[in-house]
C-alpha atoms as a PDB file:
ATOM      1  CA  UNK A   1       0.000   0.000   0.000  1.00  0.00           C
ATOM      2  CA  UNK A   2       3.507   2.503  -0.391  1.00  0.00           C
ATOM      3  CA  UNK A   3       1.817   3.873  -3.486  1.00  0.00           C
ATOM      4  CA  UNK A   4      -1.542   4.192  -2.152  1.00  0.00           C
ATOM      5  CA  UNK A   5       0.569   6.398   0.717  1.00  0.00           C
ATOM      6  CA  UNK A   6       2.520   7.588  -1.936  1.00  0.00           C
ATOM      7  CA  UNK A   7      -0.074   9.184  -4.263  1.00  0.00           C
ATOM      8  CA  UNK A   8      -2.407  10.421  -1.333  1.00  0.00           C
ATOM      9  CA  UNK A   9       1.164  12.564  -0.226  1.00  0.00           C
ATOM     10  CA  UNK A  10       1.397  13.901  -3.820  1.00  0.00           C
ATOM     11  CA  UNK A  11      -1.981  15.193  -3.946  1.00  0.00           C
ATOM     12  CA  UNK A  12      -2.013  16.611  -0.897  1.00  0.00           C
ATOM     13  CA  UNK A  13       1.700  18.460  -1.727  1.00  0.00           C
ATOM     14  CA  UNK A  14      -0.605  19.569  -4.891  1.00  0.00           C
ATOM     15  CA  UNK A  15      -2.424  22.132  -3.027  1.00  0.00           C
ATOM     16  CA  UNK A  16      -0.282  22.534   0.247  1.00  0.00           C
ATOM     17  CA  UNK A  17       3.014  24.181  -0.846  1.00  0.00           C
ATOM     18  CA  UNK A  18       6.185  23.391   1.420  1.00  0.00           C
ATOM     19  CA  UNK A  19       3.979  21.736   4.022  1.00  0.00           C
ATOM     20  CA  UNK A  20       5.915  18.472   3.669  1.00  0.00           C
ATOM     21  CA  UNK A  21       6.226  17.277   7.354  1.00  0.00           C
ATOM     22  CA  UNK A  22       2.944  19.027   8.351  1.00  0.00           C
ATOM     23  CA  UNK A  23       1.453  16.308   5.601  1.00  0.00           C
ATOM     24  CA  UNK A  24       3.043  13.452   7.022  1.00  0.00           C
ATOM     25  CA  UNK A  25       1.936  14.588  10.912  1.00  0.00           C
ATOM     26  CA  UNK A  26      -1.368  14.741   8.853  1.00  0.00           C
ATOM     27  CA  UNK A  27      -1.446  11.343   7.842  1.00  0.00           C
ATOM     28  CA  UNK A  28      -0.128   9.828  10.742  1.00  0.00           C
ATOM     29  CA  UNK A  29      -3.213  10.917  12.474  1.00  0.00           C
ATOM     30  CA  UNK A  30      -5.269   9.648   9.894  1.00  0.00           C
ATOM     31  CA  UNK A  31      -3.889   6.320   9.670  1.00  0.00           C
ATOM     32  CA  UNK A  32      -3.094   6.119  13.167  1.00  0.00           C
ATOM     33  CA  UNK A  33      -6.639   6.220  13.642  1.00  0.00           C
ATOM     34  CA  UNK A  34      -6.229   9.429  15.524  1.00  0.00           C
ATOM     35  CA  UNK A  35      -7.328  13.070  15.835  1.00  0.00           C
ATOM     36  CA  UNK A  36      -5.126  16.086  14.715  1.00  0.00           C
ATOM     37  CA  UNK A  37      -5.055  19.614  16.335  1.00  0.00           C
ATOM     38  CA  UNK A  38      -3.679  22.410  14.534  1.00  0.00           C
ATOM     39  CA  UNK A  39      -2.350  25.363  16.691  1.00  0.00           C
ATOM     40  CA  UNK A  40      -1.921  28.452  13.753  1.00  0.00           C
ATOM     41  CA  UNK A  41      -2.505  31.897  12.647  1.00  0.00           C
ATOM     42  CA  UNK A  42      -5.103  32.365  10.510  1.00  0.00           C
ATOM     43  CA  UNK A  43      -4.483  31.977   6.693  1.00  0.00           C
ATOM     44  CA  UNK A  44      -1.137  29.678   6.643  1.00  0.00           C
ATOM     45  CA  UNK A  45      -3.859  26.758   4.825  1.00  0.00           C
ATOM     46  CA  UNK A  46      -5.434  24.888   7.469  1.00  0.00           C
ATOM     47  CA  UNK A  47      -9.073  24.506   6.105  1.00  0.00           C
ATOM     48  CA  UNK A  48      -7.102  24.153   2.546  1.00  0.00           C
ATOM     49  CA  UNK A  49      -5.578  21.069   3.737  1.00  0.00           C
ATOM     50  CA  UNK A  50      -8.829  19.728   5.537  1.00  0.00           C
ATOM     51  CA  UNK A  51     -10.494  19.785   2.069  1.00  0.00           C
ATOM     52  CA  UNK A  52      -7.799  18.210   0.088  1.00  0.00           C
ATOM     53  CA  UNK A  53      -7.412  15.778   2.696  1.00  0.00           C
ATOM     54  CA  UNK A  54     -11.539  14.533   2.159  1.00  0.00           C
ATOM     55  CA  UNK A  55     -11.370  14.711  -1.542  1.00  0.00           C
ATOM     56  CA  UNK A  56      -7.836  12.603  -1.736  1.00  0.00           C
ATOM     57  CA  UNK A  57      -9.806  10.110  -0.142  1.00  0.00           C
ATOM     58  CA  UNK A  58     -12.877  10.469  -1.473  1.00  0.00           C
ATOM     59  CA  UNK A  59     -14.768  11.375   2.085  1.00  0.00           C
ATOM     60  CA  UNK A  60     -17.503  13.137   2.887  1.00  0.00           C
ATOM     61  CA  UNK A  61     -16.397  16.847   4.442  1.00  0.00           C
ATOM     62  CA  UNK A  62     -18.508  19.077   7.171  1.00  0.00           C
ATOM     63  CA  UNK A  63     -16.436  22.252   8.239  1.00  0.00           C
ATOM     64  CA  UNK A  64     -17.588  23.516  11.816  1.00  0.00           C
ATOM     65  CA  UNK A  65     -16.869  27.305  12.432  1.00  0.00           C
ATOM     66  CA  UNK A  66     -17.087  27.388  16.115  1.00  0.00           C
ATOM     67  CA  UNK A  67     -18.528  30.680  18.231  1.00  0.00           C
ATOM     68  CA  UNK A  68     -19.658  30.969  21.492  1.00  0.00           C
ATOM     69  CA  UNK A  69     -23.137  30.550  20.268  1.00  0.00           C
ATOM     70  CA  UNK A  70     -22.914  27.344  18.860  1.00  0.00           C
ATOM     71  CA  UNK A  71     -25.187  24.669  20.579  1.00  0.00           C
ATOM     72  CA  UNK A  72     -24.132  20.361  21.454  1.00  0.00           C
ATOM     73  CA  UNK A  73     -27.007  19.465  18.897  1.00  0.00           C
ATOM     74  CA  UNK A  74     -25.134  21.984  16.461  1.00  0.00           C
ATOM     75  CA  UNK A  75     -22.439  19.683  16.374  1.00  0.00           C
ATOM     76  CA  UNK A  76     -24.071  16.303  17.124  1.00  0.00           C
ATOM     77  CA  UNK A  77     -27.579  16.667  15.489  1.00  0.00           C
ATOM     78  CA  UNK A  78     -30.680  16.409  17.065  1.00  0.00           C
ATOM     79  CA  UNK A  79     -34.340  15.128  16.941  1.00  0.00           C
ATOM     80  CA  UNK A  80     -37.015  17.160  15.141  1.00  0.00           C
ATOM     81  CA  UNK A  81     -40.632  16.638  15.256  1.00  0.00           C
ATOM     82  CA  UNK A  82     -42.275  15.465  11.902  1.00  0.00           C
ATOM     83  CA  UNK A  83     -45.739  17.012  11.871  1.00  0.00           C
ATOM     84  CA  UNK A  84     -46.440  15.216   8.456  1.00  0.00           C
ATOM     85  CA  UNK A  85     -45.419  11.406  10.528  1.00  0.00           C
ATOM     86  CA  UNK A  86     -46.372  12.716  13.726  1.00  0.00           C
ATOM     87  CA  UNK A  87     -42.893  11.477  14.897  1.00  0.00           C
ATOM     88  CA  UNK A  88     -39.418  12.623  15.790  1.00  0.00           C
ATOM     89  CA  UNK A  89     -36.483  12.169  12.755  1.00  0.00           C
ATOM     90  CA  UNK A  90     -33.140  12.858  13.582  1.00  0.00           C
ATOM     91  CA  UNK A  91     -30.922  15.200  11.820  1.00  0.00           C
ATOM     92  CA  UNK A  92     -27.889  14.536  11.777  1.00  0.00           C
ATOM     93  CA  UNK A  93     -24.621  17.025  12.598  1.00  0.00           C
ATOM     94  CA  UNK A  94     -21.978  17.578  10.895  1.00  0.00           C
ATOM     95  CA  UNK A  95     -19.586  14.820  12.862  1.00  0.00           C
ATOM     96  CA  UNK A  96     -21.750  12.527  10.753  1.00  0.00           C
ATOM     97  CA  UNK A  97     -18.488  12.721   8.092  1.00  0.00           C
ATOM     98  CA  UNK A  98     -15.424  11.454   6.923  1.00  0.00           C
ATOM     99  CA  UNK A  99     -13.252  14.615   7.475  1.00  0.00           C
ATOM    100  CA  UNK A 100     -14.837  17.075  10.005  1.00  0.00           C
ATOM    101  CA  UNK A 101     -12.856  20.050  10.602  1.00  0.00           C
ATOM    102  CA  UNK A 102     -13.573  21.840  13.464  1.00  0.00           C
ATOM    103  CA  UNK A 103     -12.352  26.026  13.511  1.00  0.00           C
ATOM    104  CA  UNK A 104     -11.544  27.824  15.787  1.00  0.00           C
ATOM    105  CA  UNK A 105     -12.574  25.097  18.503  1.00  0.00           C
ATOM    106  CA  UNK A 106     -11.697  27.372  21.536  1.00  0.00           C
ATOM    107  CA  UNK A 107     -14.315  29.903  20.019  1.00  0.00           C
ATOM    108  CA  UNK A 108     -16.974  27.392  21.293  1.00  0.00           C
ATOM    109  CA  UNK A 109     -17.641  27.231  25.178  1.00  0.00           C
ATOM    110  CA  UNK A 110     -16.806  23.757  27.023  1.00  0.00           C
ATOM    111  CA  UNK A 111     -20.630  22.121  26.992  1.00  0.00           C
ATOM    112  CA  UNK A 112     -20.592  22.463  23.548  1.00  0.00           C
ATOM    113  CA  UNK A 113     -16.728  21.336  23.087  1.00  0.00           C
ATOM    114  CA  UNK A 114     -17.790  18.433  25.259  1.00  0.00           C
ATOM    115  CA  UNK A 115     -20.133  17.387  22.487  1.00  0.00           C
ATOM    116  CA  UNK A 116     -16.915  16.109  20.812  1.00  0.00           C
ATOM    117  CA  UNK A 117     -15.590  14.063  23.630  1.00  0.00           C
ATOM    118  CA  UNK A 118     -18.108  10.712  22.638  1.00  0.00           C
ATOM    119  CA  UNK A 119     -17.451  10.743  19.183  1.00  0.00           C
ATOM    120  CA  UNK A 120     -13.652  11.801  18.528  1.00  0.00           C
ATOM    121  CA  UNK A 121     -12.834   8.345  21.412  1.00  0.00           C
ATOM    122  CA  UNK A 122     -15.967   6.229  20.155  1.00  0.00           C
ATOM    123  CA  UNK A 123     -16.860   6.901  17.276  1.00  0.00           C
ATOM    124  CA  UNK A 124     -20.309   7.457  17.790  1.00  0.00           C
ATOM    125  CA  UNK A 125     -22.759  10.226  19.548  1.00  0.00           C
ATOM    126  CA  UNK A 126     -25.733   9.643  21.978  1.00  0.00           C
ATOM    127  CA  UNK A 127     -28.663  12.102  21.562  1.00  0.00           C
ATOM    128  CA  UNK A 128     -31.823  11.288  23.643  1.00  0.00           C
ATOM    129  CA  UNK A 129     -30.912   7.822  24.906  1.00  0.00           C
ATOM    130  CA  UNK A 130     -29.639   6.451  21.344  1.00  0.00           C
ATOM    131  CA  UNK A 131     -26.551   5.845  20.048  1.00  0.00           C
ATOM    132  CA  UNK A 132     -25.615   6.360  16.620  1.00  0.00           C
ATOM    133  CA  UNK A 133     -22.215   6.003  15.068  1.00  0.00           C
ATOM    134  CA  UNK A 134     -20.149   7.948  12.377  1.00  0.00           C
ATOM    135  CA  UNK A 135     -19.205   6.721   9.423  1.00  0.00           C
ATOM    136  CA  UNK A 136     -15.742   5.372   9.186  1.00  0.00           C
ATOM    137  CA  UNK A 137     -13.254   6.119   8.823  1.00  0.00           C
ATOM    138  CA  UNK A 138     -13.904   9.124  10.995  1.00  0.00           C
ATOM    139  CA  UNK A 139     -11.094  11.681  10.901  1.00  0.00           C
ATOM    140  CA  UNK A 140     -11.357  15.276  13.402  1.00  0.00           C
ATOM    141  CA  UNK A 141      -9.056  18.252  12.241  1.00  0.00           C
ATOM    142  CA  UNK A 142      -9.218  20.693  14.960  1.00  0.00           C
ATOM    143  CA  UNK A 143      -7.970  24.199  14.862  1.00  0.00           C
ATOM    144  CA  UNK A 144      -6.894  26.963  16.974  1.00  0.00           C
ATOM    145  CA  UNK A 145      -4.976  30.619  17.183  1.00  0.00           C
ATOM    146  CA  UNK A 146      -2.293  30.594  19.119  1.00  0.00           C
ATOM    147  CA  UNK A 147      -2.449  34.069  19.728  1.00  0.00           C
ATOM    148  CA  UNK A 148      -5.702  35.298  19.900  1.00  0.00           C
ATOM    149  CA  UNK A 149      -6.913  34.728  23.407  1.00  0.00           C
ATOM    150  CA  UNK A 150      -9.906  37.313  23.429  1.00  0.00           C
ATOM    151  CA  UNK A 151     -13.276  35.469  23.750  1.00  0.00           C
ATOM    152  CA  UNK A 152     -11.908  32.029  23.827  1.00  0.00           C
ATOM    153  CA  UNK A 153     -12.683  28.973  25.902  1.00  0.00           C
ATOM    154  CA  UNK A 154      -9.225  26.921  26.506  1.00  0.00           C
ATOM    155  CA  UNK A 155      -9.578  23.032  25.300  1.00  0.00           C
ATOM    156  CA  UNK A 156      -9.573  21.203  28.629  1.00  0.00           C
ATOM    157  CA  UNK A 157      -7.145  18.801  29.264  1.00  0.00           C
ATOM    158  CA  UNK A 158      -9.745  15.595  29.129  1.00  0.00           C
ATOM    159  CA  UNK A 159     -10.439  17.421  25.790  1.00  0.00           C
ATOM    160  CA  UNK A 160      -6.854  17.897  24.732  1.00  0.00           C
ATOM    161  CA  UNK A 161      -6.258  14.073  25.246  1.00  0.00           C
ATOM    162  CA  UNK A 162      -8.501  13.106  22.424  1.00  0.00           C
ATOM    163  CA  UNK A 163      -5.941  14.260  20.258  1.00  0.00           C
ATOM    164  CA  UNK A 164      -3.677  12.076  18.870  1.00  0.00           C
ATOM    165  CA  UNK A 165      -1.054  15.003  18.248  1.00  0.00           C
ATOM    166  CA  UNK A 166      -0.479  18.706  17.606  1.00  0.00           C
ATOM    167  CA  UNK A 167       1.232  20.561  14.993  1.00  0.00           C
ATOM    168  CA  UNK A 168       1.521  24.098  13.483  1.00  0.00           C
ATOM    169  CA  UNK A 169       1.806  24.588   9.371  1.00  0.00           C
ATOM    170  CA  UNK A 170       3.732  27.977  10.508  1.00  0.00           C
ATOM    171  CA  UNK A 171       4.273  30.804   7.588  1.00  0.00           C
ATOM    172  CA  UNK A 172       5.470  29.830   4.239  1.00  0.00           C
ATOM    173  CA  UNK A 173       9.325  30.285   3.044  1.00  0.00           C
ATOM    174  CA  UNK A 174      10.063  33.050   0.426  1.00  0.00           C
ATOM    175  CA  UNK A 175      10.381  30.687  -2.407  1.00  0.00           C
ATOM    176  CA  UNK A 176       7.333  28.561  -0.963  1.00  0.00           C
ATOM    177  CA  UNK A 177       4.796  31.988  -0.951  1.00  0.00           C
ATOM    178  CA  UNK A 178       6.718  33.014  -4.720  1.00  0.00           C
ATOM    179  CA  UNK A 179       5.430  29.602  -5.655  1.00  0.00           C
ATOM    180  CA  UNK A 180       1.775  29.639  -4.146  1.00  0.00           C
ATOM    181  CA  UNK A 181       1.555  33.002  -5.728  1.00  0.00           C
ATOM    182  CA  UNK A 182       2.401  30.777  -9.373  1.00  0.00           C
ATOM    183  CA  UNK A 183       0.082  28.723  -8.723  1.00  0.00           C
ATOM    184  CA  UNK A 184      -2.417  30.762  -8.311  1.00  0.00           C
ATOM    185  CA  UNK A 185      -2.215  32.824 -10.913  1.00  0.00           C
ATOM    186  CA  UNK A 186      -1.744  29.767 -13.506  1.00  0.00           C
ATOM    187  CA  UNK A 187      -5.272  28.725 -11.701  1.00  0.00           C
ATOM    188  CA  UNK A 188      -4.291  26.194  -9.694  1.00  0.00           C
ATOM    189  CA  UNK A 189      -7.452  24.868  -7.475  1.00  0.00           C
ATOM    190  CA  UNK A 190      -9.019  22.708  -5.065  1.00  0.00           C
ATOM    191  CA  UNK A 191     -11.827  21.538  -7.125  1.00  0.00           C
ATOM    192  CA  UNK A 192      -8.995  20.011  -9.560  1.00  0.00           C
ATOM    193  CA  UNK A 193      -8.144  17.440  -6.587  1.00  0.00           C
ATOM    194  CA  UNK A 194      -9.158  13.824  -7.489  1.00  0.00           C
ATOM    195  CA  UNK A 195      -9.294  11.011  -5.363  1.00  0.00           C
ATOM    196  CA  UNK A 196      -6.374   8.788  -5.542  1.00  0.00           C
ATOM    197  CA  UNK A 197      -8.294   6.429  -2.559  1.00  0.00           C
ATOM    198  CA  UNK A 198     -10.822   5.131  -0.963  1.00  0.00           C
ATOM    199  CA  UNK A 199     -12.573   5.224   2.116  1.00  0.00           C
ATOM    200  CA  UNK A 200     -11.862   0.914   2.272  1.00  0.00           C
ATOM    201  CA  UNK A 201      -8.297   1.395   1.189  1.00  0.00           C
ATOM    202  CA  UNK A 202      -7.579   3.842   4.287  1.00  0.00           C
ATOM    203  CA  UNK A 203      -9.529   1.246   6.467  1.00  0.00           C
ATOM    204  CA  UNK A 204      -7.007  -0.918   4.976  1.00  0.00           C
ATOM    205  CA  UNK A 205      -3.966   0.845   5.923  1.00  0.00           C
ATOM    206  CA  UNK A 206      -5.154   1.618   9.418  1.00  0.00           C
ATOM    207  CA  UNK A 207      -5.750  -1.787   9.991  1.00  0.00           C
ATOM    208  CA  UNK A 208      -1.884  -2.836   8.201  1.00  0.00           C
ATOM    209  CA  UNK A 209      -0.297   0.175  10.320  1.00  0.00           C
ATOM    210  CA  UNK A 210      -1.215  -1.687  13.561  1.00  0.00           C
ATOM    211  CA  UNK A 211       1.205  -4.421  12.486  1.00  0.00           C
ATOM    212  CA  UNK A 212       4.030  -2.386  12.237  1.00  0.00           C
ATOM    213  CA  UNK A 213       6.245  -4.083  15.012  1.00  0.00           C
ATOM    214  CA  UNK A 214       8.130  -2.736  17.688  1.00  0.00           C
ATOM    215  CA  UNK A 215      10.362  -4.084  19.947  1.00  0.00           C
ATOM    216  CA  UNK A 216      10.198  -4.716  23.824  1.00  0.00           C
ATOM    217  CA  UNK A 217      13.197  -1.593  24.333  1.00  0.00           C
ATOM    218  CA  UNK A 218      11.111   0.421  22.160  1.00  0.00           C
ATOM    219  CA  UNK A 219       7.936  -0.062  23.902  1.00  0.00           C
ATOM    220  CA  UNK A 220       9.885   0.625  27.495  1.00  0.00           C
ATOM    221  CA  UNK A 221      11.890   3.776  25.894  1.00  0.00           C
ATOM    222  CA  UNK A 222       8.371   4.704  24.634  1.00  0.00           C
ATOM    223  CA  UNK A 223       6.955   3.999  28.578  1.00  0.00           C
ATOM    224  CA  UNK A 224      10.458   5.583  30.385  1.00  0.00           C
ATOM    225  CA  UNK A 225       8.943   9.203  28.581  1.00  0.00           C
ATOM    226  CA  UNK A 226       5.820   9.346  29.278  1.00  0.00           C
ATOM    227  CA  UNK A 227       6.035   8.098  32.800  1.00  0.00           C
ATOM    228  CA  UNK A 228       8.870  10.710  33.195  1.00  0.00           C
ATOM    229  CA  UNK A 229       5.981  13.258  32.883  1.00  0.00           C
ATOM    230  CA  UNK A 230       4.544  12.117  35.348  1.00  0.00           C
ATOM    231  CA  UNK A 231       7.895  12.205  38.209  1.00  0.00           C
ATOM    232  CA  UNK A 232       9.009  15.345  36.901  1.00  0.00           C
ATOM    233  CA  UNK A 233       8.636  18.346  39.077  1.00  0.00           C
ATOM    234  CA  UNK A 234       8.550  21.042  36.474  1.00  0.00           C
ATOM    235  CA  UNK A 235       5.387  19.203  35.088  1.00  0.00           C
ATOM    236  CA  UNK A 236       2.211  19.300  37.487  1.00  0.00           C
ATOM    237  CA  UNK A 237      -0.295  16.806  34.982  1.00  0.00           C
ATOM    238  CA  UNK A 238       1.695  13.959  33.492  1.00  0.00           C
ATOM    239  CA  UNK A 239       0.514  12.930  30.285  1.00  0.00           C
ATOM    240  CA  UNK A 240      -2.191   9.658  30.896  1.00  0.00           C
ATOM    241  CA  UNK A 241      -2.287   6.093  29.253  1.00  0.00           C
ATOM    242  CA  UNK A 242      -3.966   7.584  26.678  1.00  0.00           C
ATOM    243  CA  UNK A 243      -1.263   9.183  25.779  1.00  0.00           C
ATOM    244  CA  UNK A 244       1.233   6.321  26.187  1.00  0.00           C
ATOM    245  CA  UNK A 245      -0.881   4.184  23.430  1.00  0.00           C
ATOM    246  CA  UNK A 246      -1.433   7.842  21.217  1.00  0.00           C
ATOM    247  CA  UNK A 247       2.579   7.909  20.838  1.00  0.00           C
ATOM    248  CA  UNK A 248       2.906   3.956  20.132  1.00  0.00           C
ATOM    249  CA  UNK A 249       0.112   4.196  17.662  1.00  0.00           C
ATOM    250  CA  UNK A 250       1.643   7.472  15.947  1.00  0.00           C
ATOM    251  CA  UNK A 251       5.155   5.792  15.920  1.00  0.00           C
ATOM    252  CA  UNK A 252       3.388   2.499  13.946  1.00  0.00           C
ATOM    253  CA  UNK A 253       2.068   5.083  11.069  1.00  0.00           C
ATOM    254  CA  UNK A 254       5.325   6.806  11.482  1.00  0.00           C
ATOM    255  CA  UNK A 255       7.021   3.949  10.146  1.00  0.00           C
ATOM    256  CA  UNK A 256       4.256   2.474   7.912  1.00  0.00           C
ATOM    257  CA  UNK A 257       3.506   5.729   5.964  1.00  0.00           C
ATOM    258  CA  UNK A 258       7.864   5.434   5.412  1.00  0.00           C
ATOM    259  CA  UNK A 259       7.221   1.811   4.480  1.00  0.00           C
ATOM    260  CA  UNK A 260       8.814  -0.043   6.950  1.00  0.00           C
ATOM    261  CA  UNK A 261       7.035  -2.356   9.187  1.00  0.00           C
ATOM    262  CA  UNK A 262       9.549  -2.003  12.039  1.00  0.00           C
ATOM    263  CA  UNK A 263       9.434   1.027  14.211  1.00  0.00           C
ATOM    264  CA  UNK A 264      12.593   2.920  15.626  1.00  0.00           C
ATOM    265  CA  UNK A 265      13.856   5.478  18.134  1.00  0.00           C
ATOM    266  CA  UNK A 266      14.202   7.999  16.146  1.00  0.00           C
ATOM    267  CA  UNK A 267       9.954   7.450  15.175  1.00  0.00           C
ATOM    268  CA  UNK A 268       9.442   7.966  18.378  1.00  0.00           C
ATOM    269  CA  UNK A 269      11.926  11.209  19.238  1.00  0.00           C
ATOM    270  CA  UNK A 270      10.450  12.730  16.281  1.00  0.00           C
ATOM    271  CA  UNK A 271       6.562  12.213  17.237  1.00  0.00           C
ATOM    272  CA  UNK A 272       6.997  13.320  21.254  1.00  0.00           C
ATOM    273  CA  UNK A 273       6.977  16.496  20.948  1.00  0.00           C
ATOM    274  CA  UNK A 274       3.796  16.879  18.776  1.00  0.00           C
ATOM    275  CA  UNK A 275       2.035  13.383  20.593  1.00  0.00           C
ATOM    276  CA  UNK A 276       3.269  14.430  24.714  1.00  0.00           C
ATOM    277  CA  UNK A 277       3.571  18.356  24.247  1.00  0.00           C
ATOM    278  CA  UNK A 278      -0.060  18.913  24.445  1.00  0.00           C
ATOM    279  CA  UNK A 279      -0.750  16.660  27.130  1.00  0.00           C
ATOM    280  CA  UNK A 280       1.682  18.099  30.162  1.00  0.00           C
ATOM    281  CA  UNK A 281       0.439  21.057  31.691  1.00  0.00           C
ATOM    282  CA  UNK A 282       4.096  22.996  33.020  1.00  0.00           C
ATOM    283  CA  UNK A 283       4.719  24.540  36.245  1.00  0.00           C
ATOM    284  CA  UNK A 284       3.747  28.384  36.468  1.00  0.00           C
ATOM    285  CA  UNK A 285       6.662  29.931  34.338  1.00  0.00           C
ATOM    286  CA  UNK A 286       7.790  26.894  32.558  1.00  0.00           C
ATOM    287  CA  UNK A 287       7.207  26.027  28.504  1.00  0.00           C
ATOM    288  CA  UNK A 288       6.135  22.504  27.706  1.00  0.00           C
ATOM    289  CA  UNK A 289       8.505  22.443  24.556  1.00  0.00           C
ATOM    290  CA  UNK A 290      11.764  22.942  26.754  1.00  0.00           C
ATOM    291  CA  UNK A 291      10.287  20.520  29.333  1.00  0.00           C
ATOM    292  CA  UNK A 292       9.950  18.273  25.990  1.00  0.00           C
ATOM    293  CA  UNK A 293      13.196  18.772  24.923  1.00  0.00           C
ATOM    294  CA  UNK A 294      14.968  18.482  28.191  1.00  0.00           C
ATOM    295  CA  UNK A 295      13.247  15.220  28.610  1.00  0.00           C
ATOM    296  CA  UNK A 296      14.318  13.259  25.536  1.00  0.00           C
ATOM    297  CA  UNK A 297      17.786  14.031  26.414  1.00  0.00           C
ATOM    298  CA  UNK A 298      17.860  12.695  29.204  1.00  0.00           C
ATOM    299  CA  UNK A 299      15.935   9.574  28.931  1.00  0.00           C
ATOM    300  CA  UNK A 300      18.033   7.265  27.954  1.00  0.00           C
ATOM    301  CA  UNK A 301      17.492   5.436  24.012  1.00  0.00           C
ATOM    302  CA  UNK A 302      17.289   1.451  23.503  1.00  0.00           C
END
């Protein structure tokens, strides 16, 4: 399945200009069977790659633009009375997609971010007593601004934990904007994205990535960081089991989407920062990147 991966990298690089890492973080989510968050200005192509992402794959899309008005049965649908049937039908949100990207999530106040706590771990919501679930594969892109802290509701951490990992597209290079700005003017589009998979073929690779092996050291090295969150006094929240199986999952599609079906420590050095970062809360005056940092130099490597 390399040139399934392959292909779906390609098309994605199609309307995502120098966003080459960003793309793989992407689709380590995806195939990890994971959710991505993306901490970013505004503008740098987040919703861009949401889109291309559902049409490489042929998904169904639902974008979510979150304000503090937004409601739980905005997101999750909810029961309407049929006058004509004299009965309730359910409508159905927006999470009922392949892709659902989710702006500005911090916009939206915590009972209604809460709406996304069933269905980003299960796969399915509950409205009224029933449960219904998503299709699948069912793929969350979250996003956030970094900098704009005015009328926002910070994720909280049970909320942050859903996420499988973090990561910021950041501003363009000067030859990487000079490009975009080619490519726009020779017309260059979303709507020209085909799919180059299926919704069954990324089943497929989800369920291949999980056989990716890793050793016994690997698994411990993987265990020696994330229980170091947890002992360290410049952290006060250690990052949970959730997180220990997030970063062993990520390291699997790590290696799988770079063909190998053997996992190493560099996988796993490269991933920690954008699978643990999120997941520590610091000590007053400390930054969860240095902690990060500090911490894979010091744990020792199989």
């Amino acid at each position: 399945m390399t040139d399934k991966i392959n292909a779906l990298i390609e098309n994605l690089n199609r309307t995502i200009v120098g966003k080459n890492e960003a793309i793989r973080l992407v689709l380590v989510a995806l195939i990890g069977g994971g959710h991505a968050l993306l901490e970013d200005v505004p503008g740098v192509g987040k919703t861009l790659l949401a889109k291309s992402l559902a049409r490489s794959i042929d998904g169904k899309f639902q974008r979510l633009q979150c304000t503090p008005d937004l409601l739980p049965t905005d997101i999750t649908g909810t029961n309407i009375w049929n006058p004509k049937t004299g009965e309730f039908s359910f409508m159905a949100g927006p999470v009922f997609s392949n892709v659902l990207l989710a702006d500005e999530i911090n916009r939206a106040t915590p009972r209604t971010q809460s709406a996304l706590l069933e269905v980003m771990e299960e796969h399915q919501v509950t409205v009224d007593g029933v449960s219904r679930p998503v299709p699948h594969p069912f793929f969350a892109i979250a996003t956030q601004n970094p900098v704009e802290y005015q009328g926002t509701f910070p994720l909280p951490e049970a909320q942050m934990d859903r996420f499988m990992l973090t990561l910021s597209l950041g501003y363009p290079s000067a030859a990487e904007e000079l490009q975009m700005l080619q490519r726009q003017q020779q017309g260059i589009n979303l709507a020209e994205i085909q799919p180059c998979i299926t919704l069954a073929e990324v089943e497929q690779l989800q369920q291949e990535c999980s056989q990716v092996k890793l050793e016994p050291s690997l698994q411990q090295y993987i265990l020696d960081l994330v229980r170091s969150t947890r002992q360290d006094e410049e952290i006060t929240l250690g990052v949970s089991p959730r997180g220990t199986v997030a970063l062993q999952k990520a390291t699997q599609a790590l290696a799988f989407i770079d063909g190998r079906d053997y996992a190493t420590p560099d996988d796993v050095k490269f991933l920690v920062p954008h699978v643990l970062g999120h997941r520590i809360i610091p000590a007053s005056g400390r930054r969860s990147h240095h902690i990060i940092d500090r911490l894979l130099r010091t744990v020792a490597i199989p």
